[in-house]
PDB file of N, CA and C in Angstrom:
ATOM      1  N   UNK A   1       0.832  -1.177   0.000  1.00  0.00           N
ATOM      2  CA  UNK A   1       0.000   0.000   0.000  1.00  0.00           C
ATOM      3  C   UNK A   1       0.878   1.242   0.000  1.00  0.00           C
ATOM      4  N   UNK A   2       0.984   1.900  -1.207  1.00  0.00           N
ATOM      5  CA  UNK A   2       1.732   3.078  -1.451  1.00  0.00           C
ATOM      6  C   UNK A   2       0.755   4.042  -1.826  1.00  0.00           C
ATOM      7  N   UNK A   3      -0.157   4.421  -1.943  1.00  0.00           N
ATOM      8  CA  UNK A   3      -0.726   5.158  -2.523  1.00  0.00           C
ATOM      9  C   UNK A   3      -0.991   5.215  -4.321  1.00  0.00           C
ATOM     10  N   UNK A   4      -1.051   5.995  -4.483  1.00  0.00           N
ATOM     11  CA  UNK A   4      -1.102   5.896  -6.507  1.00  0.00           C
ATOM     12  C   UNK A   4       0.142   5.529  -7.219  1.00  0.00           C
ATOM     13  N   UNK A   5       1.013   5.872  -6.115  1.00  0.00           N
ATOM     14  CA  UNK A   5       2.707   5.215  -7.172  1.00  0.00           C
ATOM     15  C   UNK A   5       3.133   4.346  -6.113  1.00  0.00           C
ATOM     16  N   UNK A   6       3.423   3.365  -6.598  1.00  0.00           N
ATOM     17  CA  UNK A   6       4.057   2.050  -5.891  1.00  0.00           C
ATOM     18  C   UNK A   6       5.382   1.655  -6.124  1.00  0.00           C
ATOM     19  N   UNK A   7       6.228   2.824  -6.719  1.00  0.00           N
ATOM     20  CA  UNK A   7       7.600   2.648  -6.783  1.00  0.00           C
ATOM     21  C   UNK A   7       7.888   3.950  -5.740  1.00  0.00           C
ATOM     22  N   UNK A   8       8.575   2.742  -4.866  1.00  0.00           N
ATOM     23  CA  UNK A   8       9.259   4.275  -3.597  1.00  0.00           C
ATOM     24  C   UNK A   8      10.999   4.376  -3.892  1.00  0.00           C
ATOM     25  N   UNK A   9      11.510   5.158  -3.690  1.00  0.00           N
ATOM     26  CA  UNK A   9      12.565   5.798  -4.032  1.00  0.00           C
ATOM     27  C   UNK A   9      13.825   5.247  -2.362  1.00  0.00           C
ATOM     28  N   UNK A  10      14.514   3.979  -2.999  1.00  0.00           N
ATOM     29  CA  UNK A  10      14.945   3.462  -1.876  1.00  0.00           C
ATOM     30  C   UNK A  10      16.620   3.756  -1.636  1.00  0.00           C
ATOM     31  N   UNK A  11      17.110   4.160  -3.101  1.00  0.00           N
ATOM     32  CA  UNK A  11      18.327   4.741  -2.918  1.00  0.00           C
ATOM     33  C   UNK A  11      18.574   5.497  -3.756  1.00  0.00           C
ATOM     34  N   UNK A  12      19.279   6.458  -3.941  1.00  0.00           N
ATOM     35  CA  UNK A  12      19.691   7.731  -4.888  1.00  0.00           C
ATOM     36  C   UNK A  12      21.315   7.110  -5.501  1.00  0.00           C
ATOM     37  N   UNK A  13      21.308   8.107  -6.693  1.00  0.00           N
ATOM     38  CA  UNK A  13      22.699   8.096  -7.134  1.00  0.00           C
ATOM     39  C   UNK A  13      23.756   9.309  -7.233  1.00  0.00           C
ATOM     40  N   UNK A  14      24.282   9.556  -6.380  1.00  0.00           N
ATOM     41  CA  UNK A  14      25.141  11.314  -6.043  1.00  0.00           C
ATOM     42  C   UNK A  14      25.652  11.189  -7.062  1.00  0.00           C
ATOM     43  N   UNK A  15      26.389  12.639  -7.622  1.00  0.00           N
ATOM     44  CA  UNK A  15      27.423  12.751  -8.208  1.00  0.00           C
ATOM     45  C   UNK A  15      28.150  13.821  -8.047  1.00  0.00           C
ATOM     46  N   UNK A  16      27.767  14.111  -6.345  1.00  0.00           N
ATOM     47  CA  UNK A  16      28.764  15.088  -5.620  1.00  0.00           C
ATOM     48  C   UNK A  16      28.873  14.273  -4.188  1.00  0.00           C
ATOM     49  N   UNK A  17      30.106  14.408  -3.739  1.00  0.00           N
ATOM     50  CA  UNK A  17      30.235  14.584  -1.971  1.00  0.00           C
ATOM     51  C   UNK A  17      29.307  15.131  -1.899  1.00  0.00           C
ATOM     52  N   UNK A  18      28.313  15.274  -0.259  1.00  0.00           N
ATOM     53  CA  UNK A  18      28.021  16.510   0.408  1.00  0.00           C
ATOM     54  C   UNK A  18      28.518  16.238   1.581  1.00  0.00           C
ATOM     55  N   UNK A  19      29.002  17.324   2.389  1.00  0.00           N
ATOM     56  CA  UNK A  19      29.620  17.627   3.899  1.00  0.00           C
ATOM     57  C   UNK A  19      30.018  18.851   4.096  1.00  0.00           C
ATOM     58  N   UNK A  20      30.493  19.376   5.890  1.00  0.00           N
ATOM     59  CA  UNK A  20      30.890  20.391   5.767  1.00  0.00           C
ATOM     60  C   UNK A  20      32.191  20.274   6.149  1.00  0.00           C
ATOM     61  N   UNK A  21      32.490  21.450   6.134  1.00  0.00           N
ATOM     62  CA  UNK A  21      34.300  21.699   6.654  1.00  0.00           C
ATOM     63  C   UNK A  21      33.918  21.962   8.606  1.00  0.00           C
ATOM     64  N   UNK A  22      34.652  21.120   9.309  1.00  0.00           N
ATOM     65  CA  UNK A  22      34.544  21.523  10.533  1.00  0.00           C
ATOM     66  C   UNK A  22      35.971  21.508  11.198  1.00  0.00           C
ATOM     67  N   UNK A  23      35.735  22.164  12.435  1.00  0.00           N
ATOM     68  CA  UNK A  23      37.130  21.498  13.334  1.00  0.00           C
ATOM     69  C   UNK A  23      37.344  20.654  14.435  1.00  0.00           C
ATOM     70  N   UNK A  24      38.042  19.815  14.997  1.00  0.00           N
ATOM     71  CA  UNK A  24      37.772  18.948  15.890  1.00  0.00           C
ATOM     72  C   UNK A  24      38.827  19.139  16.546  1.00  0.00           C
ATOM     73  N   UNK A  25      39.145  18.528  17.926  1.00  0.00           N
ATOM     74  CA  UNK A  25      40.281  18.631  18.767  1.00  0.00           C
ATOM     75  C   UNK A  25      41.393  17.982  17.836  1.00  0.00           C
ATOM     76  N   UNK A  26      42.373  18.239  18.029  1.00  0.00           N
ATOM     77  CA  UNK A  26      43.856  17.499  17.728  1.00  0.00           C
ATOM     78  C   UNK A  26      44.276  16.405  18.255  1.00  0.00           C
ATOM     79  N   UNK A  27      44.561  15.341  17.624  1.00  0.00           N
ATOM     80  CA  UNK A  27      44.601  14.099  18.169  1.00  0.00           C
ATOM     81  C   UNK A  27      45.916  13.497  17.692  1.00  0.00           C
ATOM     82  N   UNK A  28      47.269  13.585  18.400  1.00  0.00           N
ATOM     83  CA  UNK A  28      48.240  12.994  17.672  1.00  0.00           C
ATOM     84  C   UNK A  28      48.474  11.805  17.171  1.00  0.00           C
ATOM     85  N   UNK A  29      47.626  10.848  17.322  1.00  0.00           N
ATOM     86  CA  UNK A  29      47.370   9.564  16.974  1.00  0.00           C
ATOM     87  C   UNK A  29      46.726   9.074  15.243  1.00  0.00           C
ATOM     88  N   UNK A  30      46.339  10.674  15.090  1.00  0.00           N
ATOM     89  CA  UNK A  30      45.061  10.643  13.850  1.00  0.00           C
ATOM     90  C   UNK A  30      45.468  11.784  13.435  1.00  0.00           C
ATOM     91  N   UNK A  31      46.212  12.713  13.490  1.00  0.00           N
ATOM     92  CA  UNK A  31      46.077  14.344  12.859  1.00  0.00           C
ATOM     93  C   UNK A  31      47.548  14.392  12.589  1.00  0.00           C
ATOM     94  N   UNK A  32      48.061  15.054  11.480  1.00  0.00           N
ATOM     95  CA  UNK A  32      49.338  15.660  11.111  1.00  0.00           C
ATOM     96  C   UNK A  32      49.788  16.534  12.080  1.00  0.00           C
ATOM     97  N   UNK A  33      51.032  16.912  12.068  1.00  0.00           N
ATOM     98  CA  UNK A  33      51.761  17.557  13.420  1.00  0.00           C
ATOM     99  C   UNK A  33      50.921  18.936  12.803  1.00  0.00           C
ATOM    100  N   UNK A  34      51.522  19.195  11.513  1.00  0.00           N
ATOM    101  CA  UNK A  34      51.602  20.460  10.543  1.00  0.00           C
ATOM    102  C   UNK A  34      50.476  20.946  10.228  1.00  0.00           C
ATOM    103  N   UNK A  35      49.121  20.341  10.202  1.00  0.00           N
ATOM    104  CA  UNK A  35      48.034  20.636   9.897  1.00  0.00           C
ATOM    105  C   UNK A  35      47.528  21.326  11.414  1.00  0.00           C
ATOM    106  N   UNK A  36      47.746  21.236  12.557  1.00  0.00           N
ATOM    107  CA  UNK A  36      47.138  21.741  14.082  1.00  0.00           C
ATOM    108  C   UNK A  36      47.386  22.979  14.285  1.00  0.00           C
ATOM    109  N   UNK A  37      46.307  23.924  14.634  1.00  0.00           N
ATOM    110  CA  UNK A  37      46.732  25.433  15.204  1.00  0.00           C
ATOM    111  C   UNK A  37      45.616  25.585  16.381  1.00  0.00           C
ATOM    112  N   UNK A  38      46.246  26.630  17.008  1.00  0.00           N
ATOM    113  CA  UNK A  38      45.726  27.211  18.590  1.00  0.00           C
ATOM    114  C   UNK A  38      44.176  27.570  18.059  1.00  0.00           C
ATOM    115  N   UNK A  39      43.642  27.525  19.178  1.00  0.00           N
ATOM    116  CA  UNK A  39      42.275  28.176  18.994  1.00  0.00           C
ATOM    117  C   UNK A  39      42.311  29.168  19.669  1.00  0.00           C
ATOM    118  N   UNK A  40      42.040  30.016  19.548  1.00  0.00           N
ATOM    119  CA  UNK A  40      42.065  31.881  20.270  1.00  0.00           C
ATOM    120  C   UNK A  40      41.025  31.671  21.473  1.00  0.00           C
ATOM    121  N   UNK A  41      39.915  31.029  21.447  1.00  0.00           N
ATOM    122  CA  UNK A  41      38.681  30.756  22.249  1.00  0.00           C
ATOM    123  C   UNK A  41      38.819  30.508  23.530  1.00  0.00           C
ATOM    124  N   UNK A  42      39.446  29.053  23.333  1.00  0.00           N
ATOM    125  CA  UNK A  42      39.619  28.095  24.866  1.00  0.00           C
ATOM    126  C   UNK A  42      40.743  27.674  24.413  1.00  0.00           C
ATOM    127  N   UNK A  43      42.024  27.923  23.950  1.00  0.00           N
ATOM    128  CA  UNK A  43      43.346  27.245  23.971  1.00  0.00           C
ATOM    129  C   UNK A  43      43.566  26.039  23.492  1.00  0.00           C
ATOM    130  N   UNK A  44      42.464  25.324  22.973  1.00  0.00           N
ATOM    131  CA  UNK A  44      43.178  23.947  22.343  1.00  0.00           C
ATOM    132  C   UNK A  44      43.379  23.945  21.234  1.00  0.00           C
ATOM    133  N   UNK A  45      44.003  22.680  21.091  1.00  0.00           N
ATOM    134  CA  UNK A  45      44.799  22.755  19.516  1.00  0.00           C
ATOM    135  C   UNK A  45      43.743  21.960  18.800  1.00  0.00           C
ATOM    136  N   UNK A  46      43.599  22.376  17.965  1.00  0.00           N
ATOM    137  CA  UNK A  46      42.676  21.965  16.117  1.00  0.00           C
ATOM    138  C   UNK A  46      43.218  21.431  15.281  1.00  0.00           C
ATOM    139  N   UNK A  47      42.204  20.823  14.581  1.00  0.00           N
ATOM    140  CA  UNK A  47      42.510  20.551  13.246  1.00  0.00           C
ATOM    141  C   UNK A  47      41.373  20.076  12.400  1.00  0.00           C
ATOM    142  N   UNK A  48      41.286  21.670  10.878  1.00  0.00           N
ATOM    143  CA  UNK A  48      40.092  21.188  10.214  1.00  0.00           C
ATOM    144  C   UNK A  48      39.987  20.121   9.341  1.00  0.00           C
ATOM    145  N   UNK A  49      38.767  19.844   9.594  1.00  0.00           N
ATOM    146  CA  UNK A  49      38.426  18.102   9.178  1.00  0.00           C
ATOM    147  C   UNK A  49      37.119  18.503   8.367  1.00  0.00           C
ATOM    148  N   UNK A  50      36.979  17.184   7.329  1.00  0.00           N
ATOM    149  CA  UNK A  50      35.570  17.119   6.782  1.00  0.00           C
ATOM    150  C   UNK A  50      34.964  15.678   6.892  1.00  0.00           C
ATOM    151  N   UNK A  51      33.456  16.569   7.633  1.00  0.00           N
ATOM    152  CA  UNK A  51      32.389  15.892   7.965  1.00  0.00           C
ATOM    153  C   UNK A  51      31.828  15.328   6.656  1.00  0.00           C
ATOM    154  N   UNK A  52      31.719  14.081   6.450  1.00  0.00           N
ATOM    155  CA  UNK A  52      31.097  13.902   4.518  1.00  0.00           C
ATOM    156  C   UNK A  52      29.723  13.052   5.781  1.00  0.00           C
ATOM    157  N   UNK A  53      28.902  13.616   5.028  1.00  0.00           N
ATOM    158  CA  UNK A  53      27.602  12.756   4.940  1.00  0.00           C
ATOM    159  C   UNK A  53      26.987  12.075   3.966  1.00  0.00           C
ATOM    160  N   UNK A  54      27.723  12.267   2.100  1.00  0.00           N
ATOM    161  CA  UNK A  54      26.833  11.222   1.934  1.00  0.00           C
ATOM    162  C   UNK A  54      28.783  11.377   0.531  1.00  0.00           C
ATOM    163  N   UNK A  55      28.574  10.069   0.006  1.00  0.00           N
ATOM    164  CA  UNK A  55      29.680  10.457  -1.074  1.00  0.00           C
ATOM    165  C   UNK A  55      28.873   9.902  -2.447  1.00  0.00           C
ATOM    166  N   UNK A  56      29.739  10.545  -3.346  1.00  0.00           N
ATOM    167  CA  UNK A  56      29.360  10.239  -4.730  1.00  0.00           C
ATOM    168  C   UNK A  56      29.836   8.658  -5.350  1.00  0.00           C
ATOM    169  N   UNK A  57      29.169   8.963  -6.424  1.00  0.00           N
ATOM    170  CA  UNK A  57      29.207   7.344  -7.426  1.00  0.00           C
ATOM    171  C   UNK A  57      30.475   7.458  -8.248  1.00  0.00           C
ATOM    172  N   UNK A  58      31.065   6.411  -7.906  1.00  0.00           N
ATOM    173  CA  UNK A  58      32.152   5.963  -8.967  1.00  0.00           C
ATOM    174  C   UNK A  58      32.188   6.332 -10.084  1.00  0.00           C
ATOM    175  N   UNK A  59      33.124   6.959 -11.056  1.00  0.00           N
ATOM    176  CA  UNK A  59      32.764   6.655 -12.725  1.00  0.00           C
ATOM    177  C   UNK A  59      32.241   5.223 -13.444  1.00  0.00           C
ATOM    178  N   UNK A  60      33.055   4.473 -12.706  1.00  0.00           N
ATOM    179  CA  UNK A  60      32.694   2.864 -13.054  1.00  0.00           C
ATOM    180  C   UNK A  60      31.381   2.461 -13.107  1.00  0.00           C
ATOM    181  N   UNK A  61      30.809   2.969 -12.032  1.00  0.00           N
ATOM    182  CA  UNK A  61      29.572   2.507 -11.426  1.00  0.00           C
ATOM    183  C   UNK A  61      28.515   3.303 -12.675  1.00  0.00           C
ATOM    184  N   UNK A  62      28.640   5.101 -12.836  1.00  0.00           N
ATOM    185  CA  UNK A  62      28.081   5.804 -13.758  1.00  0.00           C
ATOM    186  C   UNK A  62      28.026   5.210 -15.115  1.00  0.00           C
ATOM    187  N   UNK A  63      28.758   4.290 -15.497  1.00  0.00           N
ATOM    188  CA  UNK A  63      28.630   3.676 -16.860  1.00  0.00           C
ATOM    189  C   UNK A  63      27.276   2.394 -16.890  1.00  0.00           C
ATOM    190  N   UNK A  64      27.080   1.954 -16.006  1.00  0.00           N
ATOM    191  CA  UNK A  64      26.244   0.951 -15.440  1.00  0.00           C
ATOM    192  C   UNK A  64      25.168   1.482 -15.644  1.00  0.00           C
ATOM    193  N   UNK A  65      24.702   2.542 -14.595  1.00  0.00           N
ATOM    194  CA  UNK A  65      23.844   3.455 -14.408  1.00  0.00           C
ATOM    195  C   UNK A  65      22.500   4.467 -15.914  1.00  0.00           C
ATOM    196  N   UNK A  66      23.939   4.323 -16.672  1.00  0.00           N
ATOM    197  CA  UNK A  66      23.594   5.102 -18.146  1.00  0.00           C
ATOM    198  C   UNK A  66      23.243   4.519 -18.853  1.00  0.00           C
ATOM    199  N   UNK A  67      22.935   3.026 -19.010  1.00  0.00           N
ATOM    200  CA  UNK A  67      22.531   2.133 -19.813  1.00  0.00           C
ATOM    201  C   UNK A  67      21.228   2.202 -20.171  1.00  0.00           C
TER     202      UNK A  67
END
């Protein structure tokens, strides 16, 4: 029971990243020495990172797709 259209839309095909640019604490375990700077705010050290929430389709995959 869908209503008048009975094809529901269960996955999409990107053909961009989307995310934002953020910053997170500095973690020497996970972060470049060279990439970390002070925060003026509260004194800790940073480093900007990107948040991706969804990623794009392969070229490979886009040939499939175009058929």
């Amino acid at each position: 029971m869908h209503g008048l259209n009975s094809r529901i839309v269960k996955q999409r095909v990107l053909r961009r990243h989307y995310g934002i640019a953020t910053s997170v604490a500095w973690n020497n375990e996970r972060h470049p020495l060279e990439r970390r700077w002070k925060d003026k705010l509260d004194g800790t050290w940073r480093v900007d990172v990107m948040r991706w929430y969804a990623t794009k389709v392969f070229e490979h995959f886009m040939f499939l797709i175009d058929k």
